[in-house]
PDB file of N, CA and C in Angstrom:
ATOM      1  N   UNK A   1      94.712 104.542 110.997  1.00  0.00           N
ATOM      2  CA  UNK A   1      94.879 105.950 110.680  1.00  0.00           C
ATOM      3  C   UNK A   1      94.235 106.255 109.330  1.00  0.00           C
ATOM      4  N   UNK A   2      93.822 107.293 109.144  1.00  0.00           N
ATOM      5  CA  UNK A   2      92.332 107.626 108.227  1.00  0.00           C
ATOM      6  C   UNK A   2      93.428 109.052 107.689  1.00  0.00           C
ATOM      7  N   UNK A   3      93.715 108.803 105.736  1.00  0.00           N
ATOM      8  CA  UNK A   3      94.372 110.026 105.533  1.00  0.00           C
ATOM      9  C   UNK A   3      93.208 110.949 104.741  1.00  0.00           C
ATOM     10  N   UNK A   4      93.286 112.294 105.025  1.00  0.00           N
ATOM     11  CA  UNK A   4      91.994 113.040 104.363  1.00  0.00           C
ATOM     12  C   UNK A   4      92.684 113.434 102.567  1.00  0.00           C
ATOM     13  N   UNK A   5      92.593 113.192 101.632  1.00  0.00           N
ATOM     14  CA  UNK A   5      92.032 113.249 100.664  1.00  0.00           C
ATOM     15  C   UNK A   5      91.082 113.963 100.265  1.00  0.00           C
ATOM     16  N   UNK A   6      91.255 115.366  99.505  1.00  0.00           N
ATOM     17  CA  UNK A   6      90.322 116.636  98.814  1.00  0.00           C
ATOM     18  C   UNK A   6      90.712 116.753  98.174  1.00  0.00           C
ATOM     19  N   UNK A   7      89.654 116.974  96.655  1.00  0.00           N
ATOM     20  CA  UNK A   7      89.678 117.047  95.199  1.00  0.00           C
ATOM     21  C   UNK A   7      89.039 118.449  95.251  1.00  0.00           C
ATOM     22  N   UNK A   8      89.930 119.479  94.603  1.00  0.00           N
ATOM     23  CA  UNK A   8      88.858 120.867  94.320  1.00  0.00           C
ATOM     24  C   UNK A   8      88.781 120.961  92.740  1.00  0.00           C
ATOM     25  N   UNK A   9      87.866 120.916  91.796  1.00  0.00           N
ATOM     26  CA  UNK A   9      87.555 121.124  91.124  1.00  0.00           C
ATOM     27  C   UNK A   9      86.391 121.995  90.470  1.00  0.00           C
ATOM     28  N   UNK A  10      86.663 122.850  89.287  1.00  0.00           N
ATOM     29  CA  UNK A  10      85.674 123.674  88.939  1.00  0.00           C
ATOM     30  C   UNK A  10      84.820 122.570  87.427  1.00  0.00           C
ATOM     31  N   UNK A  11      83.749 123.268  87.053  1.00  0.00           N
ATOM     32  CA  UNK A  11      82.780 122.718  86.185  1.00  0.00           C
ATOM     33  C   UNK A  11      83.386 122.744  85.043  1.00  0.00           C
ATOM     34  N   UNK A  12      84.060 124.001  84.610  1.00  0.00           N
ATOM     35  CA  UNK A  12      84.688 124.013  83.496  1.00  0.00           C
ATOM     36  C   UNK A  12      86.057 123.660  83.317  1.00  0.00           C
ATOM     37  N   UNK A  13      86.267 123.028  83.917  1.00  0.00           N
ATOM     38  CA  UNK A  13      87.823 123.066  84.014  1.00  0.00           C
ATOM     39  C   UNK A  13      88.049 120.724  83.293  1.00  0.00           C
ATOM     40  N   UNK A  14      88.550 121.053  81.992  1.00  0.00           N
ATOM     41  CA  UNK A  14      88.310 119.951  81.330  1.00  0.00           C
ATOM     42  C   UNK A  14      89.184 118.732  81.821  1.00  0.00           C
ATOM     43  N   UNK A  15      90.149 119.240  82.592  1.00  0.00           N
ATOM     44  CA  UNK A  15      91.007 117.836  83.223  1.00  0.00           C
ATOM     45  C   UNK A  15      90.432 117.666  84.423  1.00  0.00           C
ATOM     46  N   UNK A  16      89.405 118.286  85.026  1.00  0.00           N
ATOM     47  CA  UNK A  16      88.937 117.677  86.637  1.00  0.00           C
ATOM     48  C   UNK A  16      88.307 116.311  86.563  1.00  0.00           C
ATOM     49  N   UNK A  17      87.332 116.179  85.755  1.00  0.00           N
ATOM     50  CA  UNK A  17      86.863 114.863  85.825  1.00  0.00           C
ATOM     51  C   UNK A  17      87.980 113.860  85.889  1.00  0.00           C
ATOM     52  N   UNK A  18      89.244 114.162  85.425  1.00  0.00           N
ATOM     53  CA  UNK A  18      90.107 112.760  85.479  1.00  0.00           C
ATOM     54  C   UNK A  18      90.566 112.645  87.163  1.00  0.00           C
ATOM     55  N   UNK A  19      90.571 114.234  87.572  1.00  0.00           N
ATOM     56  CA  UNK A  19      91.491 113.621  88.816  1.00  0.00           C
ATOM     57  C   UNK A  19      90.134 113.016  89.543  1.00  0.00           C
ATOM     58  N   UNK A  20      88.954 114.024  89.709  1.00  0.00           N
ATOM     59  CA  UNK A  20      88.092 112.561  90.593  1.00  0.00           C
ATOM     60  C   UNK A  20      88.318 111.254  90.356  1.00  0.00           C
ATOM     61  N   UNK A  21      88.099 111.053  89.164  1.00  0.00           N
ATOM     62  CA  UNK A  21      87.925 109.410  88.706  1.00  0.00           C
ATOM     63  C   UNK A  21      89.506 108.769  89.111  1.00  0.00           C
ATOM     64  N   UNK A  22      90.239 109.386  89.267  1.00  0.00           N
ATOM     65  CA  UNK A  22      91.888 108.918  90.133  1.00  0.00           C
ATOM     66  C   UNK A  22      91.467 108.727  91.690  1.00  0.00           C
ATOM     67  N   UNK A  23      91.001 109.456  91.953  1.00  0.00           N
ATOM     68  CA  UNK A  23      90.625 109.871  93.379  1.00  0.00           C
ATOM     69  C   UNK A  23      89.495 108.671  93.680  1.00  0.00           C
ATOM     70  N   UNK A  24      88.379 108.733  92.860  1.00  0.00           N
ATOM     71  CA  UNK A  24      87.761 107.364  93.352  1.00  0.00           C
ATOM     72  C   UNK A  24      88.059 105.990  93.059  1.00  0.00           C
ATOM     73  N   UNK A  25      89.005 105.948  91.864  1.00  0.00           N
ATOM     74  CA  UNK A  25      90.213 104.664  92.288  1.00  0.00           C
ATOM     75  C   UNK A  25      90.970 104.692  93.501  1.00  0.00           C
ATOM     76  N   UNK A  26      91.404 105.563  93.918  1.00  0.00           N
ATOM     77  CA  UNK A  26      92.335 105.596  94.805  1.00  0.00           C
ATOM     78  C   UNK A  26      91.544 105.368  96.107  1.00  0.00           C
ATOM     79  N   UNK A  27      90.377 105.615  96.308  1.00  0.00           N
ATOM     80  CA  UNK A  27      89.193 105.083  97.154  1.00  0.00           C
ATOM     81  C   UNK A  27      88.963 103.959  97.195  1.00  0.00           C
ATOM     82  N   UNK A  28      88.863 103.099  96.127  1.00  0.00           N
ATOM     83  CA  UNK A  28      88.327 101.973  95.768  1.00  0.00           C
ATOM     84  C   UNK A  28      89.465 100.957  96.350  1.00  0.00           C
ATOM     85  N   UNK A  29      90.580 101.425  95.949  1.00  0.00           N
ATOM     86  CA  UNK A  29      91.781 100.575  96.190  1.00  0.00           C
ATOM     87  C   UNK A  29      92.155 100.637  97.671  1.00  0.00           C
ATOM     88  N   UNK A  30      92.193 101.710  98.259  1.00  0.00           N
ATOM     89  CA  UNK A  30      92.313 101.866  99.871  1.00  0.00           C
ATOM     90  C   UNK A  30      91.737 101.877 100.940  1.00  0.00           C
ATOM     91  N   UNK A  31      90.118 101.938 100.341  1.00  0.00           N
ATOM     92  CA  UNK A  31      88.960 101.701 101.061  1.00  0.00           C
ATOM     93  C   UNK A  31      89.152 102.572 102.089  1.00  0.00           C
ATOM     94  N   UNK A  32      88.902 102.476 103.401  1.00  0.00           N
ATOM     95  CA  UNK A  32      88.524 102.782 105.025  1.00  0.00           C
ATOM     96  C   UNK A  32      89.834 103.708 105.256  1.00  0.00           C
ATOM     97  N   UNK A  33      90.880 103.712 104.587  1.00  0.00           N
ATOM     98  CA  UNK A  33      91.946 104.237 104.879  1.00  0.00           C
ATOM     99  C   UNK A  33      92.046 105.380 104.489  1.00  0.00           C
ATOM    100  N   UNK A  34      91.051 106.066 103.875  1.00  0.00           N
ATOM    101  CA  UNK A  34      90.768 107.403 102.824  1.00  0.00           C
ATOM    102  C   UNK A  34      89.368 107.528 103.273  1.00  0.00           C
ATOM    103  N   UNK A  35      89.806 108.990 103.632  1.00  0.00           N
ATOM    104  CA  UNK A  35      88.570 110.007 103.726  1.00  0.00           C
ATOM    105  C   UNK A  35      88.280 111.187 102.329  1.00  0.00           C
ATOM    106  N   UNK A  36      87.699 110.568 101.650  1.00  0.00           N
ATOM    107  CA  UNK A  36      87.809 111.035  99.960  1.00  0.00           C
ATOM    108  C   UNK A  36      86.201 112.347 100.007  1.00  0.00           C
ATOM    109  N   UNK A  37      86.728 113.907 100.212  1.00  0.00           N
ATOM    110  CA  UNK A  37      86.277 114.603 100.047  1.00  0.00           C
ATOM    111  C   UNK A  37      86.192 115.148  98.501  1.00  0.00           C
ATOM    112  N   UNK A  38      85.030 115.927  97.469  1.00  0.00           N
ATOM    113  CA  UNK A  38      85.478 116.436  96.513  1.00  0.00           C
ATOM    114  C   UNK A  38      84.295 117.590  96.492  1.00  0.00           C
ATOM    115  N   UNK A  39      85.594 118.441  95.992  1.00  0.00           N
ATOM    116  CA  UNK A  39      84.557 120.284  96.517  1.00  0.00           C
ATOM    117  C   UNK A  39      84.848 120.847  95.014  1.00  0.00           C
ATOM    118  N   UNK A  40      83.811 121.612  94.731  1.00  0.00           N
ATOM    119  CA  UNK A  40      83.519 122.441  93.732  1.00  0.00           C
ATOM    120  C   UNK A  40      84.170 123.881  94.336  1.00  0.00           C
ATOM    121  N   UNK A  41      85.014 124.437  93.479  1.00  0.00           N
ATOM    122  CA  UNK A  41      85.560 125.537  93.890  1.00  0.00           C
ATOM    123  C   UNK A  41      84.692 126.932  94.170  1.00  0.00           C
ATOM    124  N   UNK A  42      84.090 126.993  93.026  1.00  0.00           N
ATOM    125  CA  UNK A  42      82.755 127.896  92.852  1.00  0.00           C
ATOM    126  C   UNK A  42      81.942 127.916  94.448  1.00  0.00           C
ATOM    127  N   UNK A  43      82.108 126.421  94.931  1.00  0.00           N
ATOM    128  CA  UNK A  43      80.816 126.641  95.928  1.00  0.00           C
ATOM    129  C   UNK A  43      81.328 126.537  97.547  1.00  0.00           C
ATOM    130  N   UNK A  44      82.864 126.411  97.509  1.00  0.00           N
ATOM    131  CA  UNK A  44      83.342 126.585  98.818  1.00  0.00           C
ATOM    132  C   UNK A  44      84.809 127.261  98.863  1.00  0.00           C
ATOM    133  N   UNK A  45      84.456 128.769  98.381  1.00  0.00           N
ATOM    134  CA  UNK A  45      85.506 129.809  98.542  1.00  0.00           C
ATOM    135  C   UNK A  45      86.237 130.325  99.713  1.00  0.00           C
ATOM    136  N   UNK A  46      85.515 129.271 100.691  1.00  0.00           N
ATOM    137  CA  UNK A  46      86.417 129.443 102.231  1.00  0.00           C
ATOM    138  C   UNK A  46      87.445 128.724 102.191  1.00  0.00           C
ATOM    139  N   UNK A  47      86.964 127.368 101.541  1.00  0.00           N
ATOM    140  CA  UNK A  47      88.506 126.306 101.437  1.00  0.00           C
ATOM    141  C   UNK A  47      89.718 126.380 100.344  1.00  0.00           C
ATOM    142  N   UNK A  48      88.455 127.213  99.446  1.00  0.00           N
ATOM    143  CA  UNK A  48      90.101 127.638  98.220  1.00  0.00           C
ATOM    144  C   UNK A  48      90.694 128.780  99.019  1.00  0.00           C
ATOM    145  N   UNK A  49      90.263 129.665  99.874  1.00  0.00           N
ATOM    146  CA  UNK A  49      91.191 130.650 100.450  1.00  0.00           C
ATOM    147  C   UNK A  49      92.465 130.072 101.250  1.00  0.00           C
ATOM    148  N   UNK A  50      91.277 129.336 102.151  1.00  0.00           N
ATOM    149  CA  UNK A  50      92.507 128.715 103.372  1.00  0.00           C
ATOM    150  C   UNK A  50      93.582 127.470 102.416  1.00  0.00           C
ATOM    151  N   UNK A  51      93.668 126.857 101.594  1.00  0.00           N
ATOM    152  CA  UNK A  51      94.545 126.483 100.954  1.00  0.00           C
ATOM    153  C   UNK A  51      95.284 127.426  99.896  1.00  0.00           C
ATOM    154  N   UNK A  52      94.373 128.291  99.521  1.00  0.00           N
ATOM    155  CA  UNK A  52      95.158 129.319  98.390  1.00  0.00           C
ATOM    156  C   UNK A  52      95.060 128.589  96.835  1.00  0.00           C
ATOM    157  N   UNK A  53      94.440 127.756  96.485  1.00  0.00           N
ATOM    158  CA  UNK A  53      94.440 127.303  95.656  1.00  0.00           C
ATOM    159  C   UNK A  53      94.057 128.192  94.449  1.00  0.00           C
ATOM    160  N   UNK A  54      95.126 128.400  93.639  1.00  0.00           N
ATOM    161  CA  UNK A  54      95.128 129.037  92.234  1.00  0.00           C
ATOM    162  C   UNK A  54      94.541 128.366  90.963  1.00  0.00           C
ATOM    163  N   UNK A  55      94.466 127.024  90.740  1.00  0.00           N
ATOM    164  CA  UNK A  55      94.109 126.473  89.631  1.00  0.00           C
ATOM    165  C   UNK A  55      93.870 125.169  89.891  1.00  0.00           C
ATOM    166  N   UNK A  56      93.022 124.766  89.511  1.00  0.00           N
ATOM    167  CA  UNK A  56      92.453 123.137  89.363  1.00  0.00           C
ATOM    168  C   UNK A  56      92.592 122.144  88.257  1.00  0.00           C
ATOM    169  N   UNK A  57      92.765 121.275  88.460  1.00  0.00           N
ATOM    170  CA  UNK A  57      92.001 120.704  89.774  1.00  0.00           C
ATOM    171  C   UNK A  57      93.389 120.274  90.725  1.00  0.00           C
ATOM    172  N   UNK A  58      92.993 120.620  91.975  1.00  0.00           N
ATOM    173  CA  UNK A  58      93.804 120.317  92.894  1.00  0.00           C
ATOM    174  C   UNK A  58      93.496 119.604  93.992  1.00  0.00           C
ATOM    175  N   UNK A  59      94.750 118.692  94.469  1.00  0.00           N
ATOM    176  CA  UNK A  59      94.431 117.458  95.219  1.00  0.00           C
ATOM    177  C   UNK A  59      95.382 117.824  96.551  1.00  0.00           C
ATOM    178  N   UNK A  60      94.224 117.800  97.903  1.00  0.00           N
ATOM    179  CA  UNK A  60      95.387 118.078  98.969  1.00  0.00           C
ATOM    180  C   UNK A  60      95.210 116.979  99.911  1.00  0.00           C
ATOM    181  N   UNK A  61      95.935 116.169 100.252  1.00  0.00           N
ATOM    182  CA  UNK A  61      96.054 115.048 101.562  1.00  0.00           C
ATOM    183  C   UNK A  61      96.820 115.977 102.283  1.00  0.00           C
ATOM    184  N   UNK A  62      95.877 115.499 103.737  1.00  0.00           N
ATOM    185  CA  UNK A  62      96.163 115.821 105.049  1.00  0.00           C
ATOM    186  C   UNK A  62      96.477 117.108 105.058  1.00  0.00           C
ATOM    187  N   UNK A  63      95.759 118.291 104.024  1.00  0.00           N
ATOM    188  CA  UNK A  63      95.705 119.699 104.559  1.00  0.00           C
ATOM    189  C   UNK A  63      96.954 119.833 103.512  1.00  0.00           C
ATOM    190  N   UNK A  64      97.718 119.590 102.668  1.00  0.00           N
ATOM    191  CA  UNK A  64      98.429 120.105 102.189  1.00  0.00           C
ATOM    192  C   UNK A  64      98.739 119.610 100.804  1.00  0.00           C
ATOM    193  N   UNK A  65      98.826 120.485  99.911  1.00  0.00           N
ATOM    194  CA  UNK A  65      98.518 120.287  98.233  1.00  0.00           C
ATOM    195  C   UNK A  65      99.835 119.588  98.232  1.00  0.00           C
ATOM    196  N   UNK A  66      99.396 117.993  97.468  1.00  0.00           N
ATOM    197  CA  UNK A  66     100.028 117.087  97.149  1.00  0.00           C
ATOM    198  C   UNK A  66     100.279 117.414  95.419  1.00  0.00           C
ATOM    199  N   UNK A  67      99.163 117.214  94.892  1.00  0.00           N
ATOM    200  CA  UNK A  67      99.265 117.640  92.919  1.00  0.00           C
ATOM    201  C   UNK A  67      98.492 118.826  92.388  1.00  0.00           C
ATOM    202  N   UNK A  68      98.759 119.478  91.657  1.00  0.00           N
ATOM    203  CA  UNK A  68      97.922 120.626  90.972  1.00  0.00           C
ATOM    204  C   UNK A  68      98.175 119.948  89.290  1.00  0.00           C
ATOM    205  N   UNK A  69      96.943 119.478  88.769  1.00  0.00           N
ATOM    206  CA  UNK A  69      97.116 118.715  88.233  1.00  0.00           C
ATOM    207  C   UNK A  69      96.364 117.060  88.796  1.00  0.00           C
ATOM    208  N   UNK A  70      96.045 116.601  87.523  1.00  0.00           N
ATOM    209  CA  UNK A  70      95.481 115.320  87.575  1.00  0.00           C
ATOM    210  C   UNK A  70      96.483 113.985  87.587  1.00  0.00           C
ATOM    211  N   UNK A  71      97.177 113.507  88.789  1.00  0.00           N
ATOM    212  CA  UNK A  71      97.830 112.843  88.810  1.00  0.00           C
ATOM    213  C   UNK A  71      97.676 111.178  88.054  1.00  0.00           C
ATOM    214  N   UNK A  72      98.581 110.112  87.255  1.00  0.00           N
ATOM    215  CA  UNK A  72      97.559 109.451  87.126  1.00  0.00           C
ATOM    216  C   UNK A  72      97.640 108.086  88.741  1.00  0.00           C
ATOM    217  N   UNK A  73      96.398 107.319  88.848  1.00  0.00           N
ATOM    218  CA  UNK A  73      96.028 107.014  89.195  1.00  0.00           C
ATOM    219  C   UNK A  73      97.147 105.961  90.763  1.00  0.00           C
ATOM    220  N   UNK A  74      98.206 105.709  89.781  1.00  0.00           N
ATOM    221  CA  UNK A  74      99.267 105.283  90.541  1.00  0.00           C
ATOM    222  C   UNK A  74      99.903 106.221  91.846  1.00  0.00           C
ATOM    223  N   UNK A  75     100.637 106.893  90.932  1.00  0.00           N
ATOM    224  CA  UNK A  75     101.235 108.357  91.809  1.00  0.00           C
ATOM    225  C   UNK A  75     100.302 108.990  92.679  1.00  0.00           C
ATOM    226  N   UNK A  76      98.933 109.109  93.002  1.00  0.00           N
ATOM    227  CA  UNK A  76      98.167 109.303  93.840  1.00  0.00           C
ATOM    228  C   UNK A  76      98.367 108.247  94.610  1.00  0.00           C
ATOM    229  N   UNK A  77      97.972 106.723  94.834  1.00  0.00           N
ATOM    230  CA  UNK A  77      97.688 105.932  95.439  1.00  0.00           C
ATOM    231  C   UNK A  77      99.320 106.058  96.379  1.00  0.00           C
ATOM    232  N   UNK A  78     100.389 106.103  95.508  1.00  0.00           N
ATOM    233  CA  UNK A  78     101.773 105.591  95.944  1.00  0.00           C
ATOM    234  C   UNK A  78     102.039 107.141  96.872  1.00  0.00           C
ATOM    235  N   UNK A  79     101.577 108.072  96.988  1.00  0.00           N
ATOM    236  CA  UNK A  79     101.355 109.247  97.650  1.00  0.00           C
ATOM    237  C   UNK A  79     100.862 108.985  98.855  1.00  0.00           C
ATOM    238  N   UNK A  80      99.163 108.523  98.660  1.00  0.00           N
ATOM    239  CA  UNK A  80      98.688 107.757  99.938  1.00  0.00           C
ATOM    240  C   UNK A  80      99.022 107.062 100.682  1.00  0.00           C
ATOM    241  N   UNK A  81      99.743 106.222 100.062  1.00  0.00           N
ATOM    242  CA  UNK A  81     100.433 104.478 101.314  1.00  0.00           C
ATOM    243  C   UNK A  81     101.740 105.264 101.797  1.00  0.00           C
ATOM    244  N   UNK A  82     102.655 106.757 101.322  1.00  0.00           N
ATOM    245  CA  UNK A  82     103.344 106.871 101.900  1.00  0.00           C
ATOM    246  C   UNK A  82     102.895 107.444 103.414  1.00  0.00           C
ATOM    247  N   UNK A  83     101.707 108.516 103.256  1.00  0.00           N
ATOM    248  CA  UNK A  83     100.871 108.831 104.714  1.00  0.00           C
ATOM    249  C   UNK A  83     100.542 108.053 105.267  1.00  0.00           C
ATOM    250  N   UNK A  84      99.728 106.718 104.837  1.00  0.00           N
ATOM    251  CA  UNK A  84      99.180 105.910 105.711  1.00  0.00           C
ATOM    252  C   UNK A  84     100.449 104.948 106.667  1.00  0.00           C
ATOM    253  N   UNK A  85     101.355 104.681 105.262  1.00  0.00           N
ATOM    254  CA  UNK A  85     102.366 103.793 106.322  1.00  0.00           C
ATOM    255  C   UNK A  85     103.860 104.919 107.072  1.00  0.00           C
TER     256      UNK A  85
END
């Protein structure tokens, strides 16, 4: 089972770079088990609608906002293994 994993982040927004770099740990560590999407808000205003997302950077597994906010690196992963298992 494959959990989807999306990072929305804007350019200016000074804590996004951390949650990717969580997000591609959290890749690294789970490999095949993560489908690790990451969208620029600016450039896909269809998916900030259909989630509603107010502020970034925001992280949604399986269609539904898990952190708003840059989680660190643990609490993401321990998020994931609860979907996967």
């Amino acid at each position: 089972m494959t959990v989807k994993l999306e990072v929305f982040t804007s350019q200016t927004c000074p804590y996004c770079p951390m949650a990717v770099e969580v997000a591609e740990e959290a890749k690294k560590q789970l490999g095949d088990k993560i489908d690790f999407e990451h969208y620029d808000v600016a450039e896909h205003m269809d998916l900030v609608q259909k989630y509603q997302i107010m502020s970034v950077p925001t992280i949604i597994i399986d269609g539904e906002v898990a952190f708003v906010g840059a989680p660190s690196a643990q609490e993401l992963i321990s998020k994931l293994e609860q979907k996967i298992n």
